[in-house]
N, C-alpha and C. Protein backbone atom coordinates (compact mmCIF):
# COMPACT_ATOMS: atom_id res chain seq x y z
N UNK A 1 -1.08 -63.53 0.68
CA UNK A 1 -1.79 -62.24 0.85
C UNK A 1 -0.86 -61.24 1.52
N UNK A 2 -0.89 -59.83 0.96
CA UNK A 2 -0.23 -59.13 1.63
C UNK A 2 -0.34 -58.60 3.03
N UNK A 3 0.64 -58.11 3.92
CA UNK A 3 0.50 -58.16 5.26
C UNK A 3 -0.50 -56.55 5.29
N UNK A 4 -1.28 -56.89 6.55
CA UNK A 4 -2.25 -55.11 6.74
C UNK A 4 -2.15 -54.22 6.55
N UNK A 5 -0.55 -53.77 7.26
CA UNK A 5 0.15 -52.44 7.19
C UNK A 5 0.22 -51.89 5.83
N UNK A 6 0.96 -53.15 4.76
CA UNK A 6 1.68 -52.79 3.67
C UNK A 6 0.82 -52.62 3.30
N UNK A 7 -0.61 -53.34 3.02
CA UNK A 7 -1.48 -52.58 2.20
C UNK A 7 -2.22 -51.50 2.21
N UNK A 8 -2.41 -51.10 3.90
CA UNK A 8 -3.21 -50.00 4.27
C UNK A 8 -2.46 -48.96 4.10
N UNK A 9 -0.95 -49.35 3.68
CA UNK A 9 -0.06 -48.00 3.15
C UNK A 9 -0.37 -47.51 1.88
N UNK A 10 -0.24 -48.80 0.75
CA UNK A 10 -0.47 -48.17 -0.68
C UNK A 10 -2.01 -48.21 -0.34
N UNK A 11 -3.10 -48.49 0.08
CA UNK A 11 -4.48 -47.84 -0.37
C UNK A 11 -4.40 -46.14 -0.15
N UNK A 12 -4.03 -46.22 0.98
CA UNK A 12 -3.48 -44.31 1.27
C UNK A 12 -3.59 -43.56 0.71
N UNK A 13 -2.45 -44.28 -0.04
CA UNK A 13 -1.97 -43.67 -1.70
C UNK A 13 -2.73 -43.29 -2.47
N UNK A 14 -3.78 -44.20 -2.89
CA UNK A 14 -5.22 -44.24 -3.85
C UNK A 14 -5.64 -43.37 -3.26
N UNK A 15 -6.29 -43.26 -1.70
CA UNK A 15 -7.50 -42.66 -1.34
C UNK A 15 -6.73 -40.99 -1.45
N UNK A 16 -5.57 -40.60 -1.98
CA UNK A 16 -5.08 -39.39 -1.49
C UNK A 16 -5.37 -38.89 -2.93
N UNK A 17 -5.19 -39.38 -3.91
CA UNK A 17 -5.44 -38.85 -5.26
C UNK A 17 -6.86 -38.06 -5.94
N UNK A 18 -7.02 -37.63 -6.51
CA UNK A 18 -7.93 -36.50 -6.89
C UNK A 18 -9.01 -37.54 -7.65
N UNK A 19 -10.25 -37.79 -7.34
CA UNK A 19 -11.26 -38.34 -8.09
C UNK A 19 -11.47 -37.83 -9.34
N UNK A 20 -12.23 -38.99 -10.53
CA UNK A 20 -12.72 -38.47 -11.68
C UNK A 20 -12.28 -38.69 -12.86
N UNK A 21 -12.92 -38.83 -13.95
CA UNK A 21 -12.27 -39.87 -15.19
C UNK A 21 -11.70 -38.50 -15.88
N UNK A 22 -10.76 -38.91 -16.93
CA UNK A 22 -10.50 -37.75 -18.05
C UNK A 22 -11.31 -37.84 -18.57
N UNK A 23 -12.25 -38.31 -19.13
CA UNK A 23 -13.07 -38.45 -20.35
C UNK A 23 -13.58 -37.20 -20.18
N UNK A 24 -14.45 -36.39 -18.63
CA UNK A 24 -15.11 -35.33 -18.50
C UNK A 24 -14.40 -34.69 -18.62
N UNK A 25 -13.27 -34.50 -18.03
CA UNK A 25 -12.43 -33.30 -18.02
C UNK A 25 -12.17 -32.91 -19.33
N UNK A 26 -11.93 -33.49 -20.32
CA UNK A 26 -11.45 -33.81 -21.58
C UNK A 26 -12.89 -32.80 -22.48
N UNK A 27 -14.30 -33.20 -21.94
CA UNK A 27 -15.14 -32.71 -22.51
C UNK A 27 -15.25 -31.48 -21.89
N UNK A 28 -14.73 -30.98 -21.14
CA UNK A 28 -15.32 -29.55 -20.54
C UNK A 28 -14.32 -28.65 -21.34
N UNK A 29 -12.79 -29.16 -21.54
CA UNK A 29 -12.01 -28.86 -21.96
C UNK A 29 -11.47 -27.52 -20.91
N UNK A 30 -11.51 -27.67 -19.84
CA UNK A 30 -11.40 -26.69 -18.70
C UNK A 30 -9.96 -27.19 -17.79
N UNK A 31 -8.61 -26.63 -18.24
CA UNK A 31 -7.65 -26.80 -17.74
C UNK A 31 -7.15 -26.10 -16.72
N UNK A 32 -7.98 -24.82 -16.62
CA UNK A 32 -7.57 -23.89 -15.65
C UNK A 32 -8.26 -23.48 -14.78
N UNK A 33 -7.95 -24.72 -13.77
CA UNK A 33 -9.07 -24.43 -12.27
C UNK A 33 -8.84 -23.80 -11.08
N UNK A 34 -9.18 -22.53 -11.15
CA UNK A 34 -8.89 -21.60 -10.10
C UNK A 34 -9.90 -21.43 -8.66
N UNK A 35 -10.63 -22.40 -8.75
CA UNK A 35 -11.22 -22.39 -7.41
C UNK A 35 -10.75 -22.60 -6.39
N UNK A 36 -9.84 -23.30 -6.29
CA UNK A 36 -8.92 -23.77 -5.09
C UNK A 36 -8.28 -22.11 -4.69
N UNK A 37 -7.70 -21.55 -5.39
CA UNK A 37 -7.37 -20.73 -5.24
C UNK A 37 -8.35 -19.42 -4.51
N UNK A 38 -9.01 -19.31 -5.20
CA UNK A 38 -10.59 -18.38 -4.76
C UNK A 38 -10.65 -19.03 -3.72
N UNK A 39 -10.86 -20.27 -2.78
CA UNK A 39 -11.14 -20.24 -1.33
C UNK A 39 -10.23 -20.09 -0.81
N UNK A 40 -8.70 -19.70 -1.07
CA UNK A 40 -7.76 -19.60 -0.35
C UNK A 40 -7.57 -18.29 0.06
N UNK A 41 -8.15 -17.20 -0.49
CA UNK A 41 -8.37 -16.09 -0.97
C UNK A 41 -8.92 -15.55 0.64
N UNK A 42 -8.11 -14.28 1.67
CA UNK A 42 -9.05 -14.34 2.62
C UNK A 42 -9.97 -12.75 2.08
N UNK A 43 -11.46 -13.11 2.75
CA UNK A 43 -12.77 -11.99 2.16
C UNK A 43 -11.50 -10.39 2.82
N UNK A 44 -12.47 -9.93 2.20
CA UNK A 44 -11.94 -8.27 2.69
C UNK A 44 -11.78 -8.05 4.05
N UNK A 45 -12.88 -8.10 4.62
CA UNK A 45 -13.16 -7.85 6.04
C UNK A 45 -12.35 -9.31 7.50
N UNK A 46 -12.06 -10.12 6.83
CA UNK A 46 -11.67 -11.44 7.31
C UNK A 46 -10.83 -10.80 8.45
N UNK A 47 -10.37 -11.37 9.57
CA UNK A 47 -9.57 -10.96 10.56
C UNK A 47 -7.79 -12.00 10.22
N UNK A 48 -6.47 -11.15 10.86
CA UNK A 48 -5.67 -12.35 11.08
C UNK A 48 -5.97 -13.87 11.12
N UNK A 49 -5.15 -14.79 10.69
CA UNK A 49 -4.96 -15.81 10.62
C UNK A 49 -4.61 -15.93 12.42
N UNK A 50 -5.13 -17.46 12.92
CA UNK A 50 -4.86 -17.67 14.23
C UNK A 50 -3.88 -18.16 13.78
N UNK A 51 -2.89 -18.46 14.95
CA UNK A 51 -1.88 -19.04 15.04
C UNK A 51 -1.72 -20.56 14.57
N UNK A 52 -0.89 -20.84 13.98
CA UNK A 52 -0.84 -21.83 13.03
C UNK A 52 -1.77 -22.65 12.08
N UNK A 53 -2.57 -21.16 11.30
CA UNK A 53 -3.25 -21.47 10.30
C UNK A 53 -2.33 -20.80 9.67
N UNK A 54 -1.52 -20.52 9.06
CA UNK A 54 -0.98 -19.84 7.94
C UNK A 54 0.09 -21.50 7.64
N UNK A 55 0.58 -21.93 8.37
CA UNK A 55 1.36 -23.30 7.78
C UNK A 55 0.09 -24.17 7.25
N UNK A 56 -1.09 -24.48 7.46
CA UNK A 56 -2.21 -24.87 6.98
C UNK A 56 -2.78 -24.59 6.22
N UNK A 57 -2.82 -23.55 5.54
CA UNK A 57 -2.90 -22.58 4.54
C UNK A 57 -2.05 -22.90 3.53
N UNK A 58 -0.42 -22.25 3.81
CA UNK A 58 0.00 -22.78 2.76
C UNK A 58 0.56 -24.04 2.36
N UNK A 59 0.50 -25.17 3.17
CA UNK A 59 -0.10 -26.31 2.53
C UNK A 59 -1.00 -27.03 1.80
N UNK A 60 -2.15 -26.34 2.13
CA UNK A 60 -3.27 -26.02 1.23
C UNK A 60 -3.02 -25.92 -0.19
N UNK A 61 -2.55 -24.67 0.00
CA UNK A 61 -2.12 -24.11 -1.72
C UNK A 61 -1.19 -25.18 -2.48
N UNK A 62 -0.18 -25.35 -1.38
CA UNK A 62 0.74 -26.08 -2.64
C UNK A 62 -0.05 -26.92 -2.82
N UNK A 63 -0.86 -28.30 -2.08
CA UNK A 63 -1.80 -28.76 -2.71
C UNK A 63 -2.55 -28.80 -4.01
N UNK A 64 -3.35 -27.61 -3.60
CA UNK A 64 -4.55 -27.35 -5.12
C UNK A 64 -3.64 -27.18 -6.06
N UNK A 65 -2.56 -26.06 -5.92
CA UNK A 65 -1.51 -25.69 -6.65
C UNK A 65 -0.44 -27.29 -7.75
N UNK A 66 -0.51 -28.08 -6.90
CA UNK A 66 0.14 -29.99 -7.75
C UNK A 66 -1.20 -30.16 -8.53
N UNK A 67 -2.57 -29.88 -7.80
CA UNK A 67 -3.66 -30.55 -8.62
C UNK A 67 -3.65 -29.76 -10.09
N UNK A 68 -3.63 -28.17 -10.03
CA UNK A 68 -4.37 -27.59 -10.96
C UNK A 68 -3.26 -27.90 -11.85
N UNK A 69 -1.71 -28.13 -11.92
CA UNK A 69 -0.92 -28.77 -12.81
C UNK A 69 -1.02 -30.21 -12.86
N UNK A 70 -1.03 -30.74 -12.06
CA UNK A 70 -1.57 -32.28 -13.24
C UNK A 70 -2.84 -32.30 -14.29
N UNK A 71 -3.65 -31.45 -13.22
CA UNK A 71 -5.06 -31.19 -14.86
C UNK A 71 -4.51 -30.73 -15.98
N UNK A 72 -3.37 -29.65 -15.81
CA UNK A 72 -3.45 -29.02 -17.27
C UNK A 72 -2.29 -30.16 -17.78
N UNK A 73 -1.30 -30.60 -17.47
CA UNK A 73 -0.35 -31.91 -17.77
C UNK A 73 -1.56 -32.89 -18.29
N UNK A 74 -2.55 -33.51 -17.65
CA UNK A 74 -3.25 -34.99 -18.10
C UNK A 74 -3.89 -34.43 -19.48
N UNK A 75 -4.36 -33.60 -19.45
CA UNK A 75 -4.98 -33.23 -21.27
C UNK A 75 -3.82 -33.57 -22.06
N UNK A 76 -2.66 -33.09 -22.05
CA UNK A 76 -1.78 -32.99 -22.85
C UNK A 76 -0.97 -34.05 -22.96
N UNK A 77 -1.02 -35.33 -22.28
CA UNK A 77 -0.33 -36.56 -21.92
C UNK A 77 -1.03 -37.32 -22.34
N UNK A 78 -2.63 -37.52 -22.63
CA UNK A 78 -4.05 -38.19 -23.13
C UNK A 78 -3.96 -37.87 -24.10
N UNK A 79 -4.14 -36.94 -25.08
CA UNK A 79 -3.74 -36.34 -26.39
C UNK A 79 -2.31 -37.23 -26.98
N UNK A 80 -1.46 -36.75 -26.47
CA UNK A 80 -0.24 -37.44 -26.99
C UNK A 80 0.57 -38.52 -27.15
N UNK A 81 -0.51 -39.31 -26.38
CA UNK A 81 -0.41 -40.51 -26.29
C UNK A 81 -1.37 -41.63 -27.02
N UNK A 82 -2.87 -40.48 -27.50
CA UNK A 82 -3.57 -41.30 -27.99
C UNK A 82 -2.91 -41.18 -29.57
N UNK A 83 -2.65 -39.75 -29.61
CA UNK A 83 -1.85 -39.62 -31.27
C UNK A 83 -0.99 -40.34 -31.87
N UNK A 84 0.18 -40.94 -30.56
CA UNK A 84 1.08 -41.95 -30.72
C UNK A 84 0.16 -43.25 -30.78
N UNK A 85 -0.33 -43.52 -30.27
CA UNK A 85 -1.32 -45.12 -30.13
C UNK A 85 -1.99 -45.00 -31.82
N UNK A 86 -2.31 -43.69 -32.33
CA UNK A 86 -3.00 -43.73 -33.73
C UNK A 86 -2.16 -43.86 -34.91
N UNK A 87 -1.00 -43.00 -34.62
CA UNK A 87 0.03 -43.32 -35.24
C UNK A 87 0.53 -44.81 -35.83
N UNK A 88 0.74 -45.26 -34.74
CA UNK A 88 1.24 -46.64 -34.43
C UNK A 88 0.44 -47.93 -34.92
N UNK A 89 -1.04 -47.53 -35.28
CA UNK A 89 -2.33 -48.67 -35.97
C UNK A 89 -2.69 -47.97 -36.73
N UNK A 90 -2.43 -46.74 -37.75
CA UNK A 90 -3.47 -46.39 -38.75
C UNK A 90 -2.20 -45.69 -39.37
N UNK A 91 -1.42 -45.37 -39.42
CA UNK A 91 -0.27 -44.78 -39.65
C UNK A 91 -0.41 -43.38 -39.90
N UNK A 92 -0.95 -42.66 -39.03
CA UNK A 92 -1.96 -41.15 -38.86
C UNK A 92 -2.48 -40.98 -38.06
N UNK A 93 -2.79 -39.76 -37.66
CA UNK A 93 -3.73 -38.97 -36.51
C UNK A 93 -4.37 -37.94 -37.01
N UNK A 94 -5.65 -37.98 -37.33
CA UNK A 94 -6.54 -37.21 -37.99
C UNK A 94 -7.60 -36.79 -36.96
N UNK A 95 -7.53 -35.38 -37.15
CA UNK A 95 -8.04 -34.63 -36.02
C UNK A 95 -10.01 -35.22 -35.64
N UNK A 96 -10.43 -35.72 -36.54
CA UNK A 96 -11.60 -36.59 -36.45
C UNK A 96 -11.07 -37.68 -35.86
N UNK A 97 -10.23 -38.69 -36.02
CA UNK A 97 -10.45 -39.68 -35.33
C UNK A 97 -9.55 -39.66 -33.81
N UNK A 98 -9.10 -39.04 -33.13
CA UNK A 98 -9.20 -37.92 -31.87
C UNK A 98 -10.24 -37.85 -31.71
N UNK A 99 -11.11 -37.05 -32.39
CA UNK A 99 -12.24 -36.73 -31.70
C UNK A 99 -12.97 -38.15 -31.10
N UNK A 100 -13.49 -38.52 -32.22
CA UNK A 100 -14.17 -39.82 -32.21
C UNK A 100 -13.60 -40.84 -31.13
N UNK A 101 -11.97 -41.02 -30.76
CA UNK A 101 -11.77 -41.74 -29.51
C UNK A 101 -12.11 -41.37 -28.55
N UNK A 102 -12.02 -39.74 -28.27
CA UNK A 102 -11.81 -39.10 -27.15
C UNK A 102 -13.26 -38.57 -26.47
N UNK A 103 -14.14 -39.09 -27.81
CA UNK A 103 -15.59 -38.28 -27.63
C UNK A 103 -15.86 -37.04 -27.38
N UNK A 104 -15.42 -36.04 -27.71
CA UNK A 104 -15.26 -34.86 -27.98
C UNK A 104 -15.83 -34.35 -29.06
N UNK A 105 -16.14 -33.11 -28.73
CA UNK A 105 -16.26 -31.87 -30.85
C UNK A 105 -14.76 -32.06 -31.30
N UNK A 106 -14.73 -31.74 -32.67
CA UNK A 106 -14.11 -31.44 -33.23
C UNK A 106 -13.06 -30.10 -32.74
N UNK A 107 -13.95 -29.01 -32.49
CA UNK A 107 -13.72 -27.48 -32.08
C UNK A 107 -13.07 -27.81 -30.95
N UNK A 108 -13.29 -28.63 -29.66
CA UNK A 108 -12.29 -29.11 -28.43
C UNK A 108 -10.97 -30.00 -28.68
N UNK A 109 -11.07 -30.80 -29.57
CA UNK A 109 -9.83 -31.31 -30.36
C UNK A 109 -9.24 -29.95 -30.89
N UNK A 110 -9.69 -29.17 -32.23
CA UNK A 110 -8.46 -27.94 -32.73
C UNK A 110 -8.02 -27.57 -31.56
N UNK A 111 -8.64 -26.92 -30.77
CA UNK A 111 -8.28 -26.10 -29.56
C UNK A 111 -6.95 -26.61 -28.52
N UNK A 112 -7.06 -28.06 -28.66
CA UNK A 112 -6.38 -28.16 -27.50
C UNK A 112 -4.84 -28.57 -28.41
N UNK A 113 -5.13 -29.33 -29.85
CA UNK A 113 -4.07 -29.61 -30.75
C UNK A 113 -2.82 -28.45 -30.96
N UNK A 114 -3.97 -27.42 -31.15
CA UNK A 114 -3.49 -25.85 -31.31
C UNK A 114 -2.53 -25.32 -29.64
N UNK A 115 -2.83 -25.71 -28.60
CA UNK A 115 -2.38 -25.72 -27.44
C UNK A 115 -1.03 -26.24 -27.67
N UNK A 116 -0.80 -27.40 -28.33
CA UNK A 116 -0.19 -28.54 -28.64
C UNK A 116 1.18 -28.15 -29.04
N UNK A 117 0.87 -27.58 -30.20
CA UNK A 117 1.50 -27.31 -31.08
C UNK A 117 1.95 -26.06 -30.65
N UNK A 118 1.29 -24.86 -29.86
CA UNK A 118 2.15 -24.00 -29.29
C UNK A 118 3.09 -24.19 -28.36
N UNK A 119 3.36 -25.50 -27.76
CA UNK A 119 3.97 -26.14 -26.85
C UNK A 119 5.05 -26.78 -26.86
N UNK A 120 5.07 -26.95 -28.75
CA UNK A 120 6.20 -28.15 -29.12
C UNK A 120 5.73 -29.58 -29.09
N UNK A 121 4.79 -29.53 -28.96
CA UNK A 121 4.47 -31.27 -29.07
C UNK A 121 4.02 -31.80 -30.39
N UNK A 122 3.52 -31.17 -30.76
CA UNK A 122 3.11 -31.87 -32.32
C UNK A 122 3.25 -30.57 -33.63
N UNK A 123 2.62 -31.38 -34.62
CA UNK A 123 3.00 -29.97 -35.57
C UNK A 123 1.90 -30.56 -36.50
N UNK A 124 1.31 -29.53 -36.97
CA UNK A 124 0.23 -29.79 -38.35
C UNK A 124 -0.49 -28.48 -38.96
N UNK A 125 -1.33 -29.03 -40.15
CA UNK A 125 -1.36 -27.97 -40.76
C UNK A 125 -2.57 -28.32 -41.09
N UNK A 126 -3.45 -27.52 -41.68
CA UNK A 126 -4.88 -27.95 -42.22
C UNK A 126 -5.05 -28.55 -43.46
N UNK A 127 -5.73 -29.75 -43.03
CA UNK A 127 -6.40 -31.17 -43.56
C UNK A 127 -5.13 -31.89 -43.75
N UNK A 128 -4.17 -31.73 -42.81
CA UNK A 128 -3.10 -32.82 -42.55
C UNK A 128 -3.37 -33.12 -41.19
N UNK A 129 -2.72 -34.21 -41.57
CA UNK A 129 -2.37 -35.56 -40.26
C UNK A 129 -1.80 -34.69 -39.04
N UNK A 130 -2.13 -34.88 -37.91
CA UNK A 130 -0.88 -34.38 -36.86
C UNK A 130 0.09 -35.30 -36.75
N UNK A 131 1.41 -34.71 -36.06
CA UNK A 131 2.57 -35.52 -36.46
C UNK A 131 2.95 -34.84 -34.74
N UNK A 132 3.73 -36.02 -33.89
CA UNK A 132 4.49 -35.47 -32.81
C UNK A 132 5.58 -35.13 -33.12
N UNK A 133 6.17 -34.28 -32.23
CA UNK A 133 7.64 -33.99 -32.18
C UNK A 133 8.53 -35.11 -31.19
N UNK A 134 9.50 -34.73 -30.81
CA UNK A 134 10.40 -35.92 -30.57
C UNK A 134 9.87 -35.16 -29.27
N UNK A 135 9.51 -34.10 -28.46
CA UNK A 135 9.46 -33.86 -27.46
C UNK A 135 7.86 -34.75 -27.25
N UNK A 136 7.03 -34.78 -28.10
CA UNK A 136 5.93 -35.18 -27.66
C UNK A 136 5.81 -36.34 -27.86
N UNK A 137 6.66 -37.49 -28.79
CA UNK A 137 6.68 -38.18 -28.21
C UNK A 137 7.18 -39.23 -26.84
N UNK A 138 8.33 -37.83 -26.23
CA UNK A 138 9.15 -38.48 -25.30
C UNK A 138 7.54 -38.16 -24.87
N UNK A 139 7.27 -37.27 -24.15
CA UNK A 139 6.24 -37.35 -23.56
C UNK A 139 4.98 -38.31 -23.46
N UNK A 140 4.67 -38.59 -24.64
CA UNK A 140 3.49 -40.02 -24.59
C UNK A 140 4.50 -41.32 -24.32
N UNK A 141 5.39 -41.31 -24.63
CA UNK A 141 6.52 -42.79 -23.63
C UNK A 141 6.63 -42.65 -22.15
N UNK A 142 6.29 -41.49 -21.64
CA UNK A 142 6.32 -41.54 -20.29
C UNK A 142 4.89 -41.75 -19.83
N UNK A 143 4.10 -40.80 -20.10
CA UNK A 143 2.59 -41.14 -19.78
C UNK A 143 2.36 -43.06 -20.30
N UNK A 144 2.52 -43.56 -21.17
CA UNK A 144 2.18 -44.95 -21.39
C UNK A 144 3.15 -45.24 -19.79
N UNK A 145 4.06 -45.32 -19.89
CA UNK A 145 5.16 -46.08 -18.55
C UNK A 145 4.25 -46.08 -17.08
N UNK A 146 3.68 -44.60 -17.51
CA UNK A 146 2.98 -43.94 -15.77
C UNK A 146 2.04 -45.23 -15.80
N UNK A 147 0.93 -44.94 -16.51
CA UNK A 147 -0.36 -45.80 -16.52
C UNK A 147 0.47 -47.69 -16.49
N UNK A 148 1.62 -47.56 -17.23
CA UNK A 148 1.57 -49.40 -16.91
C UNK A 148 2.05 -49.64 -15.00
N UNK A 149 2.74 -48.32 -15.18
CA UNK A 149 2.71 -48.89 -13.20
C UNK A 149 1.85 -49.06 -12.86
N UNK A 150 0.69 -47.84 -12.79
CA UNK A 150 -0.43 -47.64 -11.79
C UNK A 150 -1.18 -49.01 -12.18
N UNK A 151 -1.50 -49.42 -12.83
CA UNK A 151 -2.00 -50.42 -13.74
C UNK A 151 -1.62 -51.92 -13.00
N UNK A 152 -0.38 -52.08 -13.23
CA UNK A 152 -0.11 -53.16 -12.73
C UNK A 152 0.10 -53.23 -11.14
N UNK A 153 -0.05 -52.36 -10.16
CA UNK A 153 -0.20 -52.12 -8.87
C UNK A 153 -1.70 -52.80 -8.35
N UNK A 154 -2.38 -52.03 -9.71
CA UNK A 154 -3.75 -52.36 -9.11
C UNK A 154 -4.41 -53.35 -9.44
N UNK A 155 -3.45 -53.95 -10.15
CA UNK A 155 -3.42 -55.60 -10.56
C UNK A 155 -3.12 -56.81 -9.62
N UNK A 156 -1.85 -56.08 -8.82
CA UNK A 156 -1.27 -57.29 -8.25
C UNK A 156 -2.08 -56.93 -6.55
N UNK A 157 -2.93 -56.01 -6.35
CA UNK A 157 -3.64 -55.75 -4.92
C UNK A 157 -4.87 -56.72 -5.35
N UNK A 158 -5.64 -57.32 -6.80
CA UNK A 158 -6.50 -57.54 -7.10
C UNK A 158 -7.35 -57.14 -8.05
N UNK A 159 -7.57 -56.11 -7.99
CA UNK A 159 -8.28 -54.94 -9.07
C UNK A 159 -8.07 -56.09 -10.20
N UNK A 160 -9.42 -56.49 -11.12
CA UNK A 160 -9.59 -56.96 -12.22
C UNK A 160 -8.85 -56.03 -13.40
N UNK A 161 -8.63 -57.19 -14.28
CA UNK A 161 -7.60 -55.75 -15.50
C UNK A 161 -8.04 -54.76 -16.29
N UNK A 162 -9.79 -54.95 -16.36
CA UNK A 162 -10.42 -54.07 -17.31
C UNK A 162 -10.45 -52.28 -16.05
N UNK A 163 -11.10 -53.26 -14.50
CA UNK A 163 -10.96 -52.19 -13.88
C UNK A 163 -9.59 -51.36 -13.36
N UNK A 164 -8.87 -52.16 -13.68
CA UNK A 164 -7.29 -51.74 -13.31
C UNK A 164 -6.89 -50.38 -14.15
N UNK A 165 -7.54 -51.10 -15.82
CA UNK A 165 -6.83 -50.22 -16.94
C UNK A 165 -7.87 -48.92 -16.79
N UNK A 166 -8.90 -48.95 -16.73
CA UNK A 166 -9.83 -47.72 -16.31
C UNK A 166 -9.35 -46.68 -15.11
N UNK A 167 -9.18 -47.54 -14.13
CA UNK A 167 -8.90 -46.57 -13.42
C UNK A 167 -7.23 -46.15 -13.07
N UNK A 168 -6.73 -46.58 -13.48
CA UNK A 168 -5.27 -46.18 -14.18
C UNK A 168 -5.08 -44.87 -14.70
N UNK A 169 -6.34 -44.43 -15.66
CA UNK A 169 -6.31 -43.61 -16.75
C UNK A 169 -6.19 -42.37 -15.98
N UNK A 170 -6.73 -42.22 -15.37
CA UNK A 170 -7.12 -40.81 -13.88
C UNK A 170 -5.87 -40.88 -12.82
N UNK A 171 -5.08 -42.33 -12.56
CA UNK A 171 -4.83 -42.35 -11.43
C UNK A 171 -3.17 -41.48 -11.95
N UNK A 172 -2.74 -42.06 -12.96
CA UNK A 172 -1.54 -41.80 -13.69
C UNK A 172 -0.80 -40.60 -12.99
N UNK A 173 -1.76 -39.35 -13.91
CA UNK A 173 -1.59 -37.89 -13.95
C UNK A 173 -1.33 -37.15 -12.77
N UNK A 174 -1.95 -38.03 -11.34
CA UNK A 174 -2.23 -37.15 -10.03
C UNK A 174 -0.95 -37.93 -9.24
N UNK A 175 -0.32 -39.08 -9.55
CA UNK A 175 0.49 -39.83 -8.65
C UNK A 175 1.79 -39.02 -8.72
N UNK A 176 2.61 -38.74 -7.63
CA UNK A 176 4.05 -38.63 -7.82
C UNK A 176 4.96 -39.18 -8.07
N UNK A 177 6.29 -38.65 -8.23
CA UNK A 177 7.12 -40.00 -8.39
C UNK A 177 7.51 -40.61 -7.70
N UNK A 178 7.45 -40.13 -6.23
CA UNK A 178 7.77 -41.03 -5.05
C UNK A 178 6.41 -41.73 -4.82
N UNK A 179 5.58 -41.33 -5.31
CA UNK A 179 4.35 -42.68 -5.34
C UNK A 179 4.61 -43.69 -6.06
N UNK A 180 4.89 -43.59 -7.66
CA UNK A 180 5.00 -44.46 -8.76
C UNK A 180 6.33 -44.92 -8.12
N UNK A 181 7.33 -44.90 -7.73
CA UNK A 181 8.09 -45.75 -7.01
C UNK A 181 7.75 -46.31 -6.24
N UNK A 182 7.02 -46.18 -5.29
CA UNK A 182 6.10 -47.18 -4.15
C UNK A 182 5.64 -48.15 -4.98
N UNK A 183 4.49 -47.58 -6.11
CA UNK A 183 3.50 -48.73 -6.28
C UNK A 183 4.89 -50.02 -6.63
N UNK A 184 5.75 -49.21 -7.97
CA UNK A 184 6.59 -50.62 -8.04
C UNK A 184 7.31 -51.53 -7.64
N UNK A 185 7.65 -50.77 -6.37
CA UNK A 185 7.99 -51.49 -5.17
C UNK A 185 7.49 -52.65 -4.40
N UNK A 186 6.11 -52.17 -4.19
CA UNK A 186 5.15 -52.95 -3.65
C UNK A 186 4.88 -54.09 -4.64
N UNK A 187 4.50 -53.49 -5.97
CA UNK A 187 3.83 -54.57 -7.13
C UNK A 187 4.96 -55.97 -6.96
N UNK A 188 6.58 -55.38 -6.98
CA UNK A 188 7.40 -56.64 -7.12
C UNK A 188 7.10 -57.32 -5.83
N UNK A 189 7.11 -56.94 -4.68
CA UNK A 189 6.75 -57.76 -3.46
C UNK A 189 5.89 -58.99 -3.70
N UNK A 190 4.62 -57.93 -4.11
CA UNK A 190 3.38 -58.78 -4.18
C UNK A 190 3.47 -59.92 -5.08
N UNK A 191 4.38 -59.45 -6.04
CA UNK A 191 4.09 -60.60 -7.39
C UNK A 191 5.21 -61.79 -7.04
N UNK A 192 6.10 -61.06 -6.42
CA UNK A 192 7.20 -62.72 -5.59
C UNK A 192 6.23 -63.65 -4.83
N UNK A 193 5.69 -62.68 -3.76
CA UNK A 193 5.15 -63.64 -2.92
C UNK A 193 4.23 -64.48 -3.27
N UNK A 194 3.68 -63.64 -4.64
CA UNK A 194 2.17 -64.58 -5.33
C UNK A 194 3.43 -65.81 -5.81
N UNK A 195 4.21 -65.78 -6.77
CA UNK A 195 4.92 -66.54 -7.42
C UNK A 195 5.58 -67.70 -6.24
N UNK A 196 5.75 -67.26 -4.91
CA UNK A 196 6.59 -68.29 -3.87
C UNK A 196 5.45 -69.23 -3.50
N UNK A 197 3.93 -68.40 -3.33
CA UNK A 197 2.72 -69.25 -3.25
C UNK A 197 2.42 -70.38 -3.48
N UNK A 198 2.44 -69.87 -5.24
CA UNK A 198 2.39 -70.39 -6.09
C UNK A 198 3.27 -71.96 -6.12
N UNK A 199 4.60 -71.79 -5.80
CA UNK A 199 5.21 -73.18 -5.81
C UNK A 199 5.22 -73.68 -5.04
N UNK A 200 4.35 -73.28 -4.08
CA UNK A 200 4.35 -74.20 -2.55
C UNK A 200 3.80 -75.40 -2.59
């Protein structure tokens, strides 16, 4: 079993990340969340900042500011990765069967494909297949890599694999890379010591 510290370090980690599945986000189709911003916002009449609220402040921001870019990044990393995953078993990505994985309209699939494709990630045309670009698929090779860390982190703390791979899906997008270096750090620890256990 792992020692207290080490683990009460990577839970940290978890508890610091932004709650909430893609699936909703995915259905609201709402990438651009400016509320964080609006409370950062001081009212008209508001007085000076006391003294060392303005370093609190803008810590704040950069904050919301990492969140509201991983939201608009995780649409576009979920997309391009499921296109590659469709690719790869049906030899196609047809803007219906997107939908149908992703549980979505149709009209939230064009929209965000169309995003897509203004972006460089994929390319298509009407009542054709979408097709990635080499940029989008570097991109769904990295998003798959993200989720097998987070994944197998929350494997080797315990986390069952169905709940591992679920909550993986959310955890991916919000982790840094000096996080996703931790978890794998930790994961090899954990999985020696299970394995030294093991031959005892």
């Amino acid at each position: 079993m792992p020692d207290n510290l080490a683990l009460a370090t990577c839970m940290s980690s978890l508890l610091c990340l932004p709650p909430g599945s893609r699936f909703r986000r995915m259905q609201t189709g709402d990438a651009d969340d400016t509320d964080g911003a609006a409370r950062l916002s001081p009212r008209p009449n508001q007085g000076a900042a006391e003294p060392g609220q303005a370093p609190q402040l803008a810590t704040m921001a950069r904050r919301f500011a990492r969140a509201r870019d991983a939201r608009q990044t995780e649409i576009a990393e979920d997309y391009v990765e499921l296109i590659d995953d469709l690719i790869a078993q049906d030899g196609r990505a047809r803007s219906v069967d997107v939908a149908r994985a992703l549980g979505v309209s149709h009209v939230t699939v064009f929209k965000t494909v169309s995003r897509l494709q203004r972006d460089g990630l994929v390319t298509t045309a009407p009542y054709r297949s979408i097709v990635l670009t080499e940029t989008g698929r570097a991109l769904a090779q990295r998003a798959r890599r993200r989720h097998q860390i987070v994944a197998r982190f929350l494997r080797a703390i315990g986390v069952d694999a169905e709940t591992a791979a679920a909550d993986a899906e959310g955890m991916e997008h919000h982790a840094s890379a000096a996080t996703l270096s931790a978890f794998e750090r930790m994961t090899a620890r954990l999985t020696e010591r299970s394995t030294c256990e093991d031959g005892d």
